[in-house]
Protein backbone atom coordinates (compact mmCIF):
# COMPACT_ATOMS: atom_id res chain seq x y z
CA UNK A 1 -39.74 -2.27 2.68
CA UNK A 2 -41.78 -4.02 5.45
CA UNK A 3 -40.73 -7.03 7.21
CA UNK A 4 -42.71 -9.93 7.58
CA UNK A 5 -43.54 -11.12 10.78
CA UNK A 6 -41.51 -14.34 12.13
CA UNK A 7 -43.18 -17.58 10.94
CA UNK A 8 -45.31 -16.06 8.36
CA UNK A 9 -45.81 -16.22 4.57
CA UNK A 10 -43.56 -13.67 3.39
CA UNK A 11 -44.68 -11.50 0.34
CA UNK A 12 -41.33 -10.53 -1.17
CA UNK A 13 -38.90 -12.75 1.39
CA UNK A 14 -37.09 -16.12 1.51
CA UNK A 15 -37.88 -18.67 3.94
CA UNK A 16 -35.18 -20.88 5.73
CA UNK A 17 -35.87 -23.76 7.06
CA UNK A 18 -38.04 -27.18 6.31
CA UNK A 19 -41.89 -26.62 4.45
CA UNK A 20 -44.44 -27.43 7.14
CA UNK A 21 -47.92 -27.81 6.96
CA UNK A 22 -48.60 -25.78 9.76
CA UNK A 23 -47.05 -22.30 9.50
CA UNK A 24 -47.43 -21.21 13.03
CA UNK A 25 -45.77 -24.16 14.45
CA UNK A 26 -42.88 -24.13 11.79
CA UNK A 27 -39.55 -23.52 12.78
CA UNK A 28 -38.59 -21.32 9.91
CA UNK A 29 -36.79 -18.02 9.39
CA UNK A 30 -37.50 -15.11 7.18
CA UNK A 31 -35.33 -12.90 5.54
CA UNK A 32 -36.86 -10.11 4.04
CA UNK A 33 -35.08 -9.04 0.46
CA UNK A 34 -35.34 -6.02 -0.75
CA UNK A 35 -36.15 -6.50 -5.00
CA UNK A 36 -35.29 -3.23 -5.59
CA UNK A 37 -31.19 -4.50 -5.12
CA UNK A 38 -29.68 -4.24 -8.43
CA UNK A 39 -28.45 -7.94 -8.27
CA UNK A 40 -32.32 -9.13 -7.51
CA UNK A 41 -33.54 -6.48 -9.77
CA UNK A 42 -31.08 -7.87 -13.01
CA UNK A 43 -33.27 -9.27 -15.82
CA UNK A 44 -30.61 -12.68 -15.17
CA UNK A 45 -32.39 -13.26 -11.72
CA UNK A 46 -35.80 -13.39 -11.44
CA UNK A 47 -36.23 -16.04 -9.32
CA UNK A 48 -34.47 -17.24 -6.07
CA UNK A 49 -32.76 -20.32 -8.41
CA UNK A 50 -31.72 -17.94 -11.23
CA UNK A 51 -29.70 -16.43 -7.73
CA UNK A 52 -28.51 -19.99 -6.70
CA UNK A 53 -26.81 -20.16 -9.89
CA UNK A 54 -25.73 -17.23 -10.76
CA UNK A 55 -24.38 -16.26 -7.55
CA UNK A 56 -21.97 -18.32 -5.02
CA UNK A 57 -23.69 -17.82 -1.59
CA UNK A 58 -21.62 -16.53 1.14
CA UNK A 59 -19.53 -13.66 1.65
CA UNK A 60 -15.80 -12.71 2.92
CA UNK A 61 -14.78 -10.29 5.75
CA UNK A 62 -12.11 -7.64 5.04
CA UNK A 63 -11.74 -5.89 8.16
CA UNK A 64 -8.71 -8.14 9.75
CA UNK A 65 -6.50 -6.76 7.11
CA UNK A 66 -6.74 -3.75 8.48
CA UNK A 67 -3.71 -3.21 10.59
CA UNK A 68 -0.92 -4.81 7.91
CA UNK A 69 -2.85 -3.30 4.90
CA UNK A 70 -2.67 0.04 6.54
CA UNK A 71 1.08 -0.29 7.32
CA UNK A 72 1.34 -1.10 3.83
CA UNK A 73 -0.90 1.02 1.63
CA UNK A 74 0.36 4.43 4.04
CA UNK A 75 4.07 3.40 4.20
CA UNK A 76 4.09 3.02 -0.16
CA UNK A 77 1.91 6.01 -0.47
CA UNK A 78 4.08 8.08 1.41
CA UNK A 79 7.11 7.25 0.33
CA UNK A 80 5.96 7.64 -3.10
CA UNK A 81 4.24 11.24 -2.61
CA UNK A 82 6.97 12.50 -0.53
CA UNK A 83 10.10 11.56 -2.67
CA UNK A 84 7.65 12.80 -5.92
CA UNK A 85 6.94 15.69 -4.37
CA UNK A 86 10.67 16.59 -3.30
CA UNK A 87 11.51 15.52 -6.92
CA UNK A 88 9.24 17.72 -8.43
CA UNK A 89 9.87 20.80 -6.39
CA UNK A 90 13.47 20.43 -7.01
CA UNK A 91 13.02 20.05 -10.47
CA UNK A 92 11.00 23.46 -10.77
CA UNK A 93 13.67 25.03 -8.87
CA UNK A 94 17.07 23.76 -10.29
CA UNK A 95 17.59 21.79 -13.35
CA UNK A 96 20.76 19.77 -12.09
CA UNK A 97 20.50 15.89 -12.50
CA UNK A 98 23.24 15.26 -10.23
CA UNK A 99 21.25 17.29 -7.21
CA UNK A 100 17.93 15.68 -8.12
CA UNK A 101 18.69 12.52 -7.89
CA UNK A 102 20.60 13.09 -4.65
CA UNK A 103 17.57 15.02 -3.22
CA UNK A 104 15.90 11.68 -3.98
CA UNK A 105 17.75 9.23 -2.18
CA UNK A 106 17.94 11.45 0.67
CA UNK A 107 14.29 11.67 0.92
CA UNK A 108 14.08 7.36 0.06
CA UNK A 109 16.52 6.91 3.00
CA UNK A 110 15.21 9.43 5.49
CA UNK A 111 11.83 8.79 4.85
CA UNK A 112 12.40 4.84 5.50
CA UNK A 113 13.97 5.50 8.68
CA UNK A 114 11.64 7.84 9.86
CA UNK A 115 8.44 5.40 9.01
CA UNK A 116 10.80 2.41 10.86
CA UNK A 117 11.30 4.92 13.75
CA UNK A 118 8.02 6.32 14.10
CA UNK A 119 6.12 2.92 13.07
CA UNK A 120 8.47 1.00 16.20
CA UNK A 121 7.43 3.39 18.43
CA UNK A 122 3.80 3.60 18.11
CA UNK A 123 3.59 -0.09 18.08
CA UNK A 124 5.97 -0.87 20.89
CA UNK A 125 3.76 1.81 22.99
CA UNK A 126 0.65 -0.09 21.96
CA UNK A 127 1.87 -3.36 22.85
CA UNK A 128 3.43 -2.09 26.07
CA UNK A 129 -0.18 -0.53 26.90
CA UNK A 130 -1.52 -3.94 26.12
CA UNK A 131 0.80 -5.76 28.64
CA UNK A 132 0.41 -3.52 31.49
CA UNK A 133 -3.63 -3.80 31.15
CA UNK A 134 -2.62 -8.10 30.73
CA UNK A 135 -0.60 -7.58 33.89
CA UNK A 136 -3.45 -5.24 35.87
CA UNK A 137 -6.18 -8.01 34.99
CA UNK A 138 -4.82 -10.85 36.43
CA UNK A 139 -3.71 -9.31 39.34
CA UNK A 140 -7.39 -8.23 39.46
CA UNK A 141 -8.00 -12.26 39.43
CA UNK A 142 -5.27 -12.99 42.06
CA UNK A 143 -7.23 -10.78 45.04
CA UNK A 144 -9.44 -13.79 45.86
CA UNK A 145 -12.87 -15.17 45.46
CA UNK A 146 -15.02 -11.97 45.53
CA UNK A 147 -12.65 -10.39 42.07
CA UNK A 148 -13.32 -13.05 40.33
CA UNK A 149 -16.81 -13.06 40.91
CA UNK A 150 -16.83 -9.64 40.36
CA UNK A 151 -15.26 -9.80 37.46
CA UNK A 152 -17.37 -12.74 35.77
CA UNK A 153 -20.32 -10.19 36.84
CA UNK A 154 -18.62 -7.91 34.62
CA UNK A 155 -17.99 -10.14 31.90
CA UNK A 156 -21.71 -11.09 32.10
CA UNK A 157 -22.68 -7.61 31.60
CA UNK A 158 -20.71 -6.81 28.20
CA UNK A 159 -22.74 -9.84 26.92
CA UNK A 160 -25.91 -8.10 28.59
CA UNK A 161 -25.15 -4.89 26.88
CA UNK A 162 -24.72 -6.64 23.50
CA UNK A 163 -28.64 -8.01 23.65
CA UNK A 164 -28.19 -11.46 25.53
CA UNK A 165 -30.48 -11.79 28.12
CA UNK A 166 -29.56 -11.42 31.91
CA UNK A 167 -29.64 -15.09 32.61
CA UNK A 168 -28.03 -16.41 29.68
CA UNK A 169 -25.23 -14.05 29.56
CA UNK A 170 -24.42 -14.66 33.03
CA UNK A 171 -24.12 -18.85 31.92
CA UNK A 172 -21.91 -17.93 28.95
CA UNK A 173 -19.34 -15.91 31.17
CA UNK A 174 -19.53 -19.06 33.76
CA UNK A 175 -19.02 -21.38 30.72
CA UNK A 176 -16.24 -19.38 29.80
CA UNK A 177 -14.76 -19.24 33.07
CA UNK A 178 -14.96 -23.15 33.43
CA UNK A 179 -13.88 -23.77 29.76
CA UNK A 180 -10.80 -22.23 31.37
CA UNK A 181 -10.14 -25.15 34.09
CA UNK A 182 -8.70 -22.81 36.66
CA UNK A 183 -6.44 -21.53 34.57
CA UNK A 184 -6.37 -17.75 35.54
CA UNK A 185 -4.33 -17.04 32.29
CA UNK A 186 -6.73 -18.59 29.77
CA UNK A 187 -9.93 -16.46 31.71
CA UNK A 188 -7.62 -13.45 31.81
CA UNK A 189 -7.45 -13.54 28.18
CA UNK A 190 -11.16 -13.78 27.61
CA UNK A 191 -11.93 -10.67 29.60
CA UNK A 192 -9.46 -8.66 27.55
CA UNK A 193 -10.71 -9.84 24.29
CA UNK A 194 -14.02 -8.93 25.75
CA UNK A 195 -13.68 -6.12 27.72
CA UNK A 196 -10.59 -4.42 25.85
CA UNK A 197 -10.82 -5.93 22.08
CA UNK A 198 -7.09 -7.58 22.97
CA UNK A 199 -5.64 -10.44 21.63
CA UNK A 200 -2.97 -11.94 23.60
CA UNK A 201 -1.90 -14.66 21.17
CA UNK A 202 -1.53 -11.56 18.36
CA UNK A 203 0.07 -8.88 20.01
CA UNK A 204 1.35 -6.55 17.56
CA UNK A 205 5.26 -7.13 16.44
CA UNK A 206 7.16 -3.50 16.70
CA UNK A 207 10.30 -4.80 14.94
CA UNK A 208 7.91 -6.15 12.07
CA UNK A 209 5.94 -3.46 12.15
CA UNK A 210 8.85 -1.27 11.71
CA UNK A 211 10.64 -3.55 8.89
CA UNK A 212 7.54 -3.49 6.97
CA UNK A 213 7.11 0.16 6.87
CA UNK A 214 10.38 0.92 5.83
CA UNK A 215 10.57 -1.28 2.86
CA UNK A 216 7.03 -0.65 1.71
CA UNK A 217 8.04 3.63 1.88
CA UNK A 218 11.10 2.19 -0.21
CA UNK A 219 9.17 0.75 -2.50
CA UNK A 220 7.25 3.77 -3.20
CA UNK A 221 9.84 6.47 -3.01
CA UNK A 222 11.79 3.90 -6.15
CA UNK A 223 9.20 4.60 -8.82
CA UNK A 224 9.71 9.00 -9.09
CA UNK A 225 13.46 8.26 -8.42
CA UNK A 226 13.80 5.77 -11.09
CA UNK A 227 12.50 7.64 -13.70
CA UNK A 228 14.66 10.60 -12.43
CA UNK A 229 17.65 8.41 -12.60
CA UNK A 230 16.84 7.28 -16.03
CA UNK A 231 15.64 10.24 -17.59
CA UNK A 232 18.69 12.66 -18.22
CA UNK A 233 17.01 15.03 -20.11
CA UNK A 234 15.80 17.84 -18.49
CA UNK A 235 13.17 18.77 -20.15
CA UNK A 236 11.21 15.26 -19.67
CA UNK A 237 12.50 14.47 -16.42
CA UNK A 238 9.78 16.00 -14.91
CA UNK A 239 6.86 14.39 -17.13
CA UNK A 240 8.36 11.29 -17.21
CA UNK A 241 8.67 11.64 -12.84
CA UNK A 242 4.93 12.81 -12.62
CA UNK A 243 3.81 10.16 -15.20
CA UNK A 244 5.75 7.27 -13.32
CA UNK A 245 4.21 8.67 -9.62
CA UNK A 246 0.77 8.86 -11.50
CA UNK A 247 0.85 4.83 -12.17
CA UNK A 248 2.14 4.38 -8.96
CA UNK A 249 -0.42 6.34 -6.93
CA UNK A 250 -3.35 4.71 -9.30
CA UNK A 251 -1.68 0.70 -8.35
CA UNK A 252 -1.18 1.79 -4.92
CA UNK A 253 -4.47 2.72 -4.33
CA UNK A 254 -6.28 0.39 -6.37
CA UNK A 255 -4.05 -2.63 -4.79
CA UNK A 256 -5.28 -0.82 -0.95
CA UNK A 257 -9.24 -0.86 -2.14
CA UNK A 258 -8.98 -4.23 -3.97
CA UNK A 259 -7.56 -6.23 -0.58
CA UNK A 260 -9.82 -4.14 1.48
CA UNK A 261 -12.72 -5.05 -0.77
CA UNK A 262 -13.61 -1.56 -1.40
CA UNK A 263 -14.44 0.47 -4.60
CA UNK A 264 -11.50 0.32 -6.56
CA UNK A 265 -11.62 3.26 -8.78
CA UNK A 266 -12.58 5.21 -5.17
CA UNK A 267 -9.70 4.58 -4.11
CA UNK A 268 -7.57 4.98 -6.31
CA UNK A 269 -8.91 8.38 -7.31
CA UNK A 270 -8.60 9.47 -3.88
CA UNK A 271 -4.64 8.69 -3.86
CA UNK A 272 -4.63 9.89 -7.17
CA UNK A 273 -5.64 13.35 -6.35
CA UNK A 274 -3.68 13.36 -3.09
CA UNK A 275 -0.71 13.16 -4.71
CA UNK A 276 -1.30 15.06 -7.86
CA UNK A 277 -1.83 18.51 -4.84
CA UNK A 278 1.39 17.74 -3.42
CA UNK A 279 3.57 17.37 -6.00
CA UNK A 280 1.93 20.62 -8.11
CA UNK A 281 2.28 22.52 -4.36
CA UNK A 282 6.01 21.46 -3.95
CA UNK A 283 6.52 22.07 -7.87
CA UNK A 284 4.79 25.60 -7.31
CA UNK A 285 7.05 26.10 -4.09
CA UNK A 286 10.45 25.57 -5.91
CA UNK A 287 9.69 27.93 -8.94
CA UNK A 288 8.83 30.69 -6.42
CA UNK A 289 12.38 30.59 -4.91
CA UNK A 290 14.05 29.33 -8.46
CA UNK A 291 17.40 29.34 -8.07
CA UNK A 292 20.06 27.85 -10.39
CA UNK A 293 22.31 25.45 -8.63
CA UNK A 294 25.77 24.26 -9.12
CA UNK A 295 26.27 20.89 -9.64
């Protein structure tokens, strides 16, 4: 596929931008398409209109989901898998109801507090690494005319680096500096967006961050134990445990791929299959040292 050159009458492209009579002089932009794309290629759109109509033009970014959808979509897969697993593995070793569900709450309560624990830390570490770099770049500022200069140099030169000419990089980082009105709070923040990718108006919450963990683990680890719970047999316990952790591994990671506009069936066969190797290695661990508990 071969662009065409800027200004030109494109073969197999779109031009933006008013008609003119006189192509070299026209201000329009074009955007080479590739026909062989299955949505160009469809016998429903053979022209640019058909694509107009058919298709709403625009598109939507995913990627500042990220850090809750992670919390989320790790904290319910692992409490699911874990408590399954535990579930499972005591079920191939014992066939006590009492002691299975009991292994199951442990593992729903533990596991929450861990996740809070561990999830509180790592964020409150993050955010404390945040503030100290906050703290080092405006004392950075504070050291007189010849820091700040050097840092707007600096600023300059990330826009530089990222394609922007020499000259007009160094006016944006001046703009930005007197968009800021003195205000060595409101330029500190632009050079840690820009220089560190950190927000200061969304620093990361470690209490929330910990709250949401632990009741999305909770939420996981419910589904094996429920069916444990509810199933006294012992014969179907298990099935009905592994068929109740199948649904929620395929939801879980179907729900994960669908928010982060990825391939839904990906993802959920990759949680899927996950799970499915821990509980059969727990499962595979407790027959191996089978013993017949007391209960």
């Amino acid at each position: 596929m071969t662009a065409q050159p800027y200004g030109s009458t494109p073969s197999t492209g779109t031009t933006l931008g008013a008609p003119s009579a006189d192509r070299s002089s026209s201000s329009s932009v074009v955007v080479d398409i590739d026909q062989h794309t299955p949505l160009l290629s469809s016998p429903h759109a053979q022209s640019h209109e058909d694509c107009h109509e058919l298709y709403e033009i625009g598109h939507k970014h995913y990627s500042d989901r990220t850090p809750w959808l992670r919390a989320a979509v790790l904290g319910a897969n692992d409490g699911l898998v874990s408590t399954a697993s535990l579930i499972v593995g005591f079920g191939g070793s014992s066939s006590s109801h009492r002691l299975m569900i009991l292994s199951g709450v442990a593992a729903l309560v533990a596991g929450a507090l861990s996740m809070a624990c561990g999830e509180y830390v790592s964020v409150a570490t993050q955010k404390d690494t945040e503030s100290a770099d906050m703290i080092r770049e405006k004392a950075e500022f504070l050291k007189g005319p010849d820091a700040v200069q050097r840092e707007l140099h600096e600023l300059a030169g990330i826009y530089e680096a990222r394609g922007i000419s020499p000259q007009l990089a160094l006016a944006v980082a001046e703009e930005l500096h007197h968009a800021a009105n003195g205000d060595i709070d409101e330029i500190v923040k632009v050079h840690l967006r820009e220089e560190l990718n950190v927000d200061v108006d969304e620093l990361a919450n470690p209490t929330q961050a910990a709250i949401t963990s632990a009741m999305s683990f909770a939420a996981g680890a419910s589904l094996p134990l429920l069916a444990a719970v509810v199933v006294a047999d012992a014969k179907f316990r298990l099935m009905a445990v592994v068929v109740m952790s199948t649904i929620g591994l395929i939801l879980n990671g179907t729900a994960g791929a669908w928010l982060g506009g990825a391939t839904m069936w990906k993802g959920a066969l990759r949680v899927l299959i996950g799970g499915w190797i821990a509980m059969a290695g727990t499962y595979a661990v407790g027959k191996m040292f089978e013993v017949d508990a007391v209960a």
